[in-house]
PDB file of N, CA and C in Angstrom:
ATOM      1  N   UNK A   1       0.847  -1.174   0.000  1.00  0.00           N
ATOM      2  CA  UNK A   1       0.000   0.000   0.000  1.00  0.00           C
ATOM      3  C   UNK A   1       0.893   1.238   0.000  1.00  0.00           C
ATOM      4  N   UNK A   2       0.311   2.162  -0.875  1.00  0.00           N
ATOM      5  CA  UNK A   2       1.570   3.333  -1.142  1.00  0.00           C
ATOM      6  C   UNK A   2       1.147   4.153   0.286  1.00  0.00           C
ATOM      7  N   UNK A   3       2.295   5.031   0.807  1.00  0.00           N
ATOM      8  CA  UNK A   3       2.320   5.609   2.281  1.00  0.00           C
ATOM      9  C   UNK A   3       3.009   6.852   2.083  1.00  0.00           C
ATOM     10  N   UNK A   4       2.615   7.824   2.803  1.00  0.00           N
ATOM     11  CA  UNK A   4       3.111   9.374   3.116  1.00  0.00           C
ATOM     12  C   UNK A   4       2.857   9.617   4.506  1.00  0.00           C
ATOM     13  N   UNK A   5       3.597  10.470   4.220  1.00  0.00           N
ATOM     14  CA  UNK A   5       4.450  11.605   6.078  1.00  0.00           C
ATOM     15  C   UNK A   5       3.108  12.846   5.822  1.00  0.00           C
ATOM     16  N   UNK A   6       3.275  13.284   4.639  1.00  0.00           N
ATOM     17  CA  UNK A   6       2.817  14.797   5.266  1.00  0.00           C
ATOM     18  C   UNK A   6       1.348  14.510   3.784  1.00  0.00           C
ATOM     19  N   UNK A   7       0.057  14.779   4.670  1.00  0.00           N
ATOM     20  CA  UNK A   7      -1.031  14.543   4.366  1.00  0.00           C
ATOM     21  C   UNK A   7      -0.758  15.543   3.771  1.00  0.00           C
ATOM     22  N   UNK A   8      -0.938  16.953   4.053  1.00  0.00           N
ATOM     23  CA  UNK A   8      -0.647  18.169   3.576  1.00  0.00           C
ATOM     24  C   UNK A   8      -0.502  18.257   1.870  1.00  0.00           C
ATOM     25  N   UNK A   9       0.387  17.656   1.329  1.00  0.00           N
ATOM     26  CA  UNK A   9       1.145  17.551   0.358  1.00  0.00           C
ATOM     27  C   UNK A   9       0.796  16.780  -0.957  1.00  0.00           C
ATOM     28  N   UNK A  10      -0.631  16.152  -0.203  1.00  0.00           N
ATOM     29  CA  UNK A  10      -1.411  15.792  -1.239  1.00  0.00           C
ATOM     30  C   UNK A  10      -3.004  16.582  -1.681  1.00  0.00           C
ATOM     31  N   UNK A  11      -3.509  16.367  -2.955  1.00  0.00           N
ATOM     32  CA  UNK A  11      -4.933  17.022  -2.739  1.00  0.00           C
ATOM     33  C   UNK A  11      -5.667  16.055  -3.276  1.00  0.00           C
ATOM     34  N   UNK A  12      -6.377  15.539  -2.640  1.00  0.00           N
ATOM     35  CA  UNK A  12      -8.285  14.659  -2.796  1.00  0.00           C
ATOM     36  C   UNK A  12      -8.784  15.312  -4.365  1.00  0.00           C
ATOM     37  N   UNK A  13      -8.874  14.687  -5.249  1.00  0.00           N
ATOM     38  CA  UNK A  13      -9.664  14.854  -6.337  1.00  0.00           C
ATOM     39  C   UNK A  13     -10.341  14.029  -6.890  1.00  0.00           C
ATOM     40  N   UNK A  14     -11.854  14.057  -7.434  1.00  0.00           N
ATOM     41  CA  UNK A  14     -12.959  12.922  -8.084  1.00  0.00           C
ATOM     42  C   UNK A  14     -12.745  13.174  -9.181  1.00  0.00           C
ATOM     43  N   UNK A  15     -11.561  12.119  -9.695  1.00  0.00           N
ATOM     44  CA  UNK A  15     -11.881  12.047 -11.359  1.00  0.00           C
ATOM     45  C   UNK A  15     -11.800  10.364 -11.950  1.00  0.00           C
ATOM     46  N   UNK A  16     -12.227  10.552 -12.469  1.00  0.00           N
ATOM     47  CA  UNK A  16     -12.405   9.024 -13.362  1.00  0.00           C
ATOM     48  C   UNK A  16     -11.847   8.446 -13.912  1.00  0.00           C
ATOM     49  N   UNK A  17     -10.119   9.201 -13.853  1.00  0.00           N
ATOM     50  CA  UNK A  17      -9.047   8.360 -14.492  1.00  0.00           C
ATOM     51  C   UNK A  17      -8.662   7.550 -12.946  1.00  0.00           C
ATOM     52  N   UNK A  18      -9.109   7.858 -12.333  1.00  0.00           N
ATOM     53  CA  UNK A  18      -8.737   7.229 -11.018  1.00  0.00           C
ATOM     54  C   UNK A  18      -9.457   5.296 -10.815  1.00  0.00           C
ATOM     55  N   UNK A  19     -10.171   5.371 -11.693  1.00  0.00           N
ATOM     56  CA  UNK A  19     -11.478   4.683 -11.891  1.00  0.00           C
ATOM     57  C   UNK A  19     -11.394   3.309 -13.180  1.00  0.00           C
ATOM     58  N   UNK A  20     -10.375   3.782 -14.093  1.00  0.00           N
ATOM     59  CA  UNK A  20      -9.934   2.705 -15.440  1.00  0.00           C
ATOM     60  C   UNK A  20      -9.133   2.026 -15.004  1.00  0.00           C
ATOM     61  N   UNK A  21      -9.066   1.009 -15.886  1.00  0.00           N
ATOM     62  CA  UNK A  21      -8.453  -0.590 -15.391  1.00  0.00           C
ATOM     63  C   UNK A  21      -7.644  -0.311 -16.929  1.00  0.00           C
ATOM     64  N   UNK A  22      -6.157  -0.804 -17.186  1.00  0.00           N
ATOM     65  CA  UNK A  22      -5.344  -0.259 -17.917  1.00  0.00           C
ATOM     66  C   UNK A  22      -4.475  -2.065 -17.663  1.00  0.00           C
ATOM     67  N   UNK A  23      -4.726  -2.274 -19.278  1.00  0.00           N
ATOM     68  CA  UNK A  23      -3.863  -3.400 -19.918  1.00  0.00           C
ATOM     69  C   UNK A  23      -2.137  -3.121 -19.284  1.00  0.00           C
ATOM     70  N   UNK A  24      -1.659  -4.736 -18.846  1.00  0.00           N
ATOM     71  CA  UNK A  24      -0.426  -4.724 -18.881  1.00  0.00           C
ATOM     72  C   UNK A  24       0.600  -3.961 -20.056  1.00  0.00           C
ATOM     73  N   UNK A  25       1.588  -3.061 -20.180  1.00  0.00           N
ATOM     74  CA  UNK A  25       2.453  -2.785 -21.415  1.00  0.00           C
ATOM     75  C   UNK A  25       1.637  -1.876 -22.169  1.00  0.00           C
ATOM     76  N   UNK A  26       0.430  -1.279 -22.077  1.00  0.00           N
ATOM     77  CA  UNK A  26      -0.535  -0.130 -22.451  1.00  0.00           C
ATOM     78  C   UNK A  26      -0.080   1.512 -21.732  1.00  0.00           C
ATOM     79  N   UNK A  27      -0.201   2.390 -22.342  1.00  0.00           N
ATOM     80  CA  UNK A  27       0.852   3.490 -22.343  1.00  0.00           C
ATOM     81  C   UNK A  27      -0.167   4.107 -21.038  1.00  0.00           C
ATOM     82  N   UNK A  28       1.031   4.792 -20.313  1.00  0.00           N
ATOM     83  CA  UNK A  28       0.440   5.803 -19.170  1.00  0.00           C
ATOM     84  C   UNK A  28      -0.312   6.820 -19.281  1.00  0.00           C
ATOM     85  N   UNK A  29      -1.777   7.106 -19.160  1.00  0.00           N
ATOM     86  CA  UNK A  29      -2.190   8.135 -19.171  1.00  0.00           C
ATOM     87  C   UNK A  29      -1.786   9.024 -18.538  1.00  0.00           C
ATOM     88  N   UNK A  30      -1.032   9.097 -17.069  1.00  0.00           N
ATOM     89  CA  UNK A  30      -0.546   9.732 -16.097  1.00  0.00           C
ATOM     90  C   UNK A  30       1.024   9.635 -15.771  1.00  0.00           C
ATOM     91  N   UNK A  31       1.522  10.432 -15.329  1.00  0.00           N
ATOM     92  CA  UNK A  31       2.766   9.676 -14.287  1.00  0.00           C
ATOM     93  C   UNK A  31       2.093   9.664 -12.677  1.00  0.00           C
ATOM     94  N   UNK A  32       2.482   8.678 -12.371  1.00  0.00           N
ATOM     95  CA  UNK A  32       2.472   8.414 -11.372  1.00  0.00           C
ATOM     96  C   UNK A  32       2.516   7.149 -10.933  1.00  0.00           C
ATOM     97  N   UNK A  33       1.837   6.853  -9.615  1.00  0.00           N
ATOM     98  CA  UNK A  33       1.896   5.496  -9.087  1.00  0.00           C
ATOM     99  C   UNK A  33       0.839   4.493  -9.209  1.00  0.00           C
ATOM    100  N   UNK A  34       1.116   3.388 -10.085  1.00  0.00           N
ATOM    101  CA  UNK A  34      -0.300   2.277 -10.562  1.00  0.00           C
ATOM    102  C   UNK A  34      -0.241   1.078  -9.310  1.00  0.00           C
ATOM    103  N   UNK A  35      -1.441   0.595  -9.725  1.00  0.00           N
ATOM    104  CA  UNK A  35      -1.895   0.000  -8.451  1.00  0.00           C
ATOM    105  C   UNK A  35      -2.130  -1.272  -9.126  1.00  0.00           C
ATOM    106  N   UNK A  36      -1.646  -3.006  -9.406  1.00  0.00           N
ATOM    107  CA  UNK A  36      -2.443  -4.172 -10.307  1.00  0.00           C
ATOM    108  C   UNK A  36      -3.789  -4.355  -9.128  1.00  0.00           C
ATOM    109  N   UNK A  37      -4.912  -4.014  -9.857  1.00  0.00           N
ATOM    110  CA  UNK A  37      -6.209  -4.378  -9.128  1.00  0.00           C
ATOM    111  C   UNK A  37      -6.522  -5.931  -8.399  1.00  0.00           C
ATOM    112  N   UNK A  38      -5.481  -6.825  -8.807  1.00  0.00           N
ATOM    113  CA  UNK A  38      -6.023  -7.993  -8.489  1.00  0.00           C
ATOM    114  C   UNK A  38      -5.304  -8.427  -7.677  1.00  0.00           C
ATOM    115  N   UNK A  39      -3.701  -7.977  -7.261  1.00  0.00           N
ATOM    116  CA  UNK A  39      -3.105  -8.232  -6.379  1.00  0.00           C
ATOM    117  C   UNK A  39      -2.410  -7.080  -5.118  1.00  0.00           C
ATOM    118  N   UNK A  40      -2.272  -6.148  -6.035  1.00  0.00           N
ATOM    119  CA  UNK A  40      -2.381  -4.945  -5.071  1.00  0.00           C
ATOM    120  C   UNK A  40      -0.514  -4.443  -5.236  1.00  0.00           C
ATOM    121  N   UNK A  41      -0.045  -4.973  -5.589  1.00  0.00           N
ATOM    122  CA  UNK A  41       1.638  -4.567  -6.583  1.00  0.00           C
ATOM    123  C   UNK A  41       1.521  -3.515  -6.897  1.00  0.00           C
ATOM    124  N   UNK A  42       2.032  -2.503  -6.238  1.00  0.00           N
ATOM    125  CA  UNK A  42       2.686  -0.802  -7.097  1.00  0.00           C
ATOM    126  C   UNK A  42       3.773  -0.868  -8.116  1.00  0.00           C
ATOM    127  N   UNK A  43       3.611  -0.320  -9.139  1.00  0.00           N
ATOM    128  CA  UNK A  43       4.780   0.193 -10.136  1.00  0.00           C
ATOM    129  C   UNK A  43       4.603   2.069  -9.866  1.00  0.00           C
ATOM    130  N   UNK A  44       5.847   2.208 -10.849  1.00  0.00           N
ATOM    131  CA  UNK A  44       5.339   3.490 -11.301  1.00  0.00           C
ATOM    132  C   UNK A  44       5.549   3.673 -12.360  1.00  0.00           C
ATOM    133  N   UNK A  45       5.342   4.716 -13.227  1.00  0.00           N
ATOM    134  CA  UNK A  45       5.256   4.995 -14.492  1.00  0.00           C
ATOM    135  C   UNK A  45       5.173   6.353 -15.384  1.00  0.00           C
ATOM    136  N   UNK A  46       5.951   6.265 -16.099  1.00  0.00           N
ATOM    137  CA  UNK A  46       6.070   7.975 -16.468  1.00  0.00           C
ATOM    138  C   UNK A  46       4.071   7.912 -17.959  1.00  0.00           C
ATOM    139  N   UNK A  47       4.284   9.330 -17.505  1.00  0.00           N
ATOM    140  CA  UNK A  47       3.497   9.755 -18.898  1.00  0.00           C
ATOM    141  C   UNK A  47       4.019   9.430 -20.527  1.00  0.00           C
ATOM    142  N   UNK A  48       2.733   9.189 -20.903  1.00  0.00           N
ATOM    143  CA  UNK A  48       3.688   8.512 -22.293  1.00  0.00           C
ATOM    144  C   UNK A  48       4.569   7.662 -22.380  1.00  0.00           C
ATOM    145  N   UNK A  49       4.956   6.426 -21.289  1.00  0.00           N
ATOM    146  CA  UNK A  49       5.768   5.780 -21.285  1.00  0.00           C
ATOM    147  C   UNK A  49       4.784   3.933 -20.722  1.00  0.00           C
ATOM    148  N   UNK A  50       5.054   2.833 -21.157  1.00  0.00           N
ATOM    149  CA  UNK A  50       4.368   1.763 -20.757  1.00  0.00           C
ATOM    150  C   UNK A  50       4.541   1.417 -19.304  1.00  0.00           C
ATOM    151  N   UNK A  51       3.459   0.929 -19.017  1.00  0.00           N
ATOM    152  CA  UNK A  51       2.542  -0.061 -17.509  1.00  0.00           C
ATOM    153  C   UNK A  51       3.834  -0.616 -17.915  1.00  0.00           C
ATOM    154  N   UNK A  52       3.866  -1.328 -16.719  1.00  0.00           N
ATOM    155  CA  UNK A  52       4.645  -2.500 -16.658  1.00  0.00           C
ATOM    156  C   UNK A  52       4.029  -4.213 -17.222  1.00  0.00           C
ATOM    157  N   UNK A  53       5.220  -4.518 -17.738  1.00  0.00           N
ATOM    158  CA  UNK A  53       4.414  -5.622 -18.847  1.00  0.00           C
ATOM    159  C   UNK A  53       3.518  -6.691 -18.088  1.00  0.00           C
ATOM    160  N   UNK A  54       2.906  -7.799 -18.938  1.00  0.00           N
ATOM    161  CA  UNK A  54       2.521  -8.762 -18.493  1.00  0.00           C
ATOM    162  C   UNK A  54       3.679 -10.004 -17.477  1.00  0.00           C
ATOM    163  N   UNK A  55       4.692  -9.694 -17.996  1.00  0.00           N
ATOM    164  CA  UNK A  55       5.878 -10.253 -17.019  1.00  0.00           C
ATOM    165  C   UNK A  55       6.769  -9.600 -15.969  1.00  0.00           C
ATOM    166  N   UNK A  56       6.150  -8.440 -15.795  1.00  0.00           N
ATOM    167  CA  UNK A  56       6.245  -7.790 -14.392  1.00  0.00           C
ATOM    168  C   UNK A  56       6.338  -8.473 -12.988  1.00  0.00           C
ATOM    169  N   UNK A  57       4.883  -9.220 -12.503  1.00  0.00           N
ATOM    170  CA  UNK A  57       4.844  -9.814 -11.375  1.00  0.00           C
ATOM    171  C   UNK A  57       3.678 -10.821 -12.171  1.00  0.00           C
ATOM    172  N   UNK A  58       3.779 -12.480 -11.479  1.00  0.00           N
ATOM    173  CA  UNK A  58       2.622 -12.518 -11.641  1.00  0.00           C
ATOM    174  C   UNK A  58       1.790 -12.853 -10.062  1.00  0.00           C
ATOM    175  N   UNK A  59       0.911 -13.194 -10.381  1.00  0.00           N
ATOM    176  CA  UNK A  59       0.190 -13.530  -8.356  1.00  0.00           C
ATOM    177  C   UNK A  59      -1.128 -14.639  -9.126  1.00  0.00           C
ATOM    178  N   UNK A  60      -1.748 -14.854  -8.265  1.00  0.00           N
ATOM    179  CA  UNK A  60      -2.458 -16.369  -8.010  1.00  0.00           C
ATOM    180  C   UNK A  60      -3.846 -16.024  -9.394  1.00  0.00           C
ATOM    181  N   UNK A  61      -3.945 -17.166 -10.360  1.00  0.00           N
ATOM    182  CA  UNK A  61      -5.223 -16.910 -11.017  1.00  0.00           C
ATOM    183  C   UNK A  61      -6.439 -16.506 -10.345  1.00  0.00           C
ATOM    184  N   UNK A  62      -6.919 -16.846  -9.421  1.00  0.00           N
ATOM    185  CA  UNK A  62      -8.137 -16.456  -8.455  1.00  0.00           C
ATOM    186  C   UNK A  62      -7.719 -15.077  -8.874  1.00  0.00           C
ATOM    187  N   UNK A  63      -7.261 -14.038  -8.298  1.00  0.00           N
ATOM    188  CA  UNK A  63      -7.381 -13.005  -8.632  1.00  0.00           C
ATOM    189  C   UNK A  63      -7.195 -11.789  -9.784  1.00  0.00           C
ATOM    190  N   UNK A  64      -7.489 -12.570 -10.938  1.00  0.00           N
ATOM    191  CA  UNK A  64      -7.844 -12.214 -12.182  1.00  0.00           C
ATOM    192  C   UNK A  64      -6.786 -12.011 -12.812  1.00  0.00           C
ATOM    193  N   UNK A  65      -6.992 -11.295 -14.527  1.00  0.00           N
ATOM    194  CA  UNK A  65      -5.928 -10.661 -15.130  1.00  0.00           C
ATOM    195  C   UNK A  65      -4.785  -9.469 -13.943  1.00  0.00           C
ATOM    196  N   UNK A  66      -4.262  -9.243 -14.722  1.00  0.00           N
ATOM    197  CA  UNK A  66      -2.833  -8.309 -14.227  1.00  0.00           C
ATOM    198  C   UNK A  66      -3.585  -6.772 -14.992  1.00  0.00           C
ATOM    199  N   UNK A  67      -4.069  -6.136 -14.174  1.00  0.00           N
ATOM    200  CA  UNK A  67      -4.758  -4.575 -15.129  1.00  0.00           C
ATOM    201  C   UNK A  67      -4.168  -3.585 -14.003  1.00  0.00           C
ATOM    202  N   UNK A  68      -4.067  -2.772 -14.572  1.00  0.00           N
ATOM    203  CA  UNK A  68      -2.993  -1.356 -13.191  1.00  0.00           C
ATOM    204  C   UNK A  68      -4.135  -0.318 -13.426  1.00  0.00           C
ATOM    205  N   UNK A  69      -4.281   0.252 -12.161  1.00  0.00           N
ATOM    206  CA  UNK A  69      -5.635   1.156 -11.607  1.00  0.00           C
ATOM    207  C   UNK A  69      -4.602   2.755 -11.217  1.00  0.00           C
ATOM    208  N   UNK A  70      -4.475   3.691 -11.748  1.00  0.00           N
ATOM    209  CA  UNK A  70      -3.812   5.170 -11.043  1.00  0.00           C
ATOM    210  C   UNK A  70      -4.197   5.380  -9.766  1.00  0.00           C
ATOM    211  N   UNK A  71      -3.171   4.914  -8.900  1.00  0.00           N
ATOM    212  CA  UNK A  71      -3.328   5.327  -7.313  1.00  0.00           C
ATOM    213  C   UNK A  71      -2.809   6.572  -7.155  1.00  0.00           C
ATOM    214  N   UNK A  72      -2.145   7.040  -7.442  1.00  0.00           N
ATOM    215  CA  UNK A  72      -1.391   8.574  -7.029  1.00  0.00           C
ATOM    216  C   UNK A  72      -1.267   9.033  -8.499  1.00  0.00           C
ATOM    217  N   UNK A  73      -1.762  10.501  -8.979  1.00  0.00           N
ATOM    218  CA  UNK A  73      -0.890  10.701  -9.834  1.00  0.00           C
ATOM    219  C   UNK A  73      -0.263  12.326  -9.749  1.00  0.00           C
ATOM    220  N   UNK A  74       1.291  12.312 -10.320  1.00  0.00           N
ATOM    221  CA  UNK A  74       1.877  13.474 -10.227  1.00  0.00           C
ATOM    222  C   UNK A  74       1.315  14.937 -11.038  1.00  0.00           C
ATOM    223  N   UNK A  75       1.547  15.870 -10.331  1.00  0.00           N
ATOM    224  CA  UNK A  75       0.812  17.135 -11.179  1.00  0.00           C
ATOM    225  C   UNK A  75       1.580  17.799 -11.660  1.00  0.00           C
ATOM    226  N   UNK A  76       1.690  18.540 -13.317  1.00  0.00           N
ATOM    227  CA  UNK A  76       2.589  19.034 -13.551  1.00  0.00           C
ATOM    228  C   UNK A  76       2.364  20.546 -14.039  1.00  0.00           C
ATOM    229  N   UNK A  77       3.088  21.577 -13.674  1.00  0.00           N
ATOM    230  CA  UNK A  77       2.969  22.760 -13.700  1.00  0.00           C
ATOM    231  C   UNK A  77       3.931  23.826 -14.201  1.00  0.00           C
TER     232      UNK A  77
END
């Protein structure tokens, strides 16, 4: 589970990229930190640059394909 010191330093936002399920080796909508929905494995990942492949990690069939969910993403300004 991804972890921080200073709450502060983040901001709460409802958006719906937060919300897509994103093919192994399928390009980053974001940079930031992906989440595999079925086992719970962080990568990270630049913008414009690929998820981590299908031979990344694997974890137990019971818990489905390998798809990466945007847990954190960086803001750029």
């Amino acid at each position: 589970m991804a972890q921080y010191k200073y709450g502060n330093q983040l901001s709460h936002v409802n958006n719906d990229a937060f919300d897509t399920l994103h093919n192994p080796g399928a390009t980053a909508p974001f940079s930031g930190i992906y989440k595999c929905a079925g086992c719970g494995i962080e990568a990270v990942s630049a913008h414009g640059h690929s998820l981590p492949p299908q031979n990344h990690h694997q974890h137990e069939p019971n818990l489905g394909p390998i798809r990466w969910r945007l847990l954190v993403a960086s803001s750029h300004r």
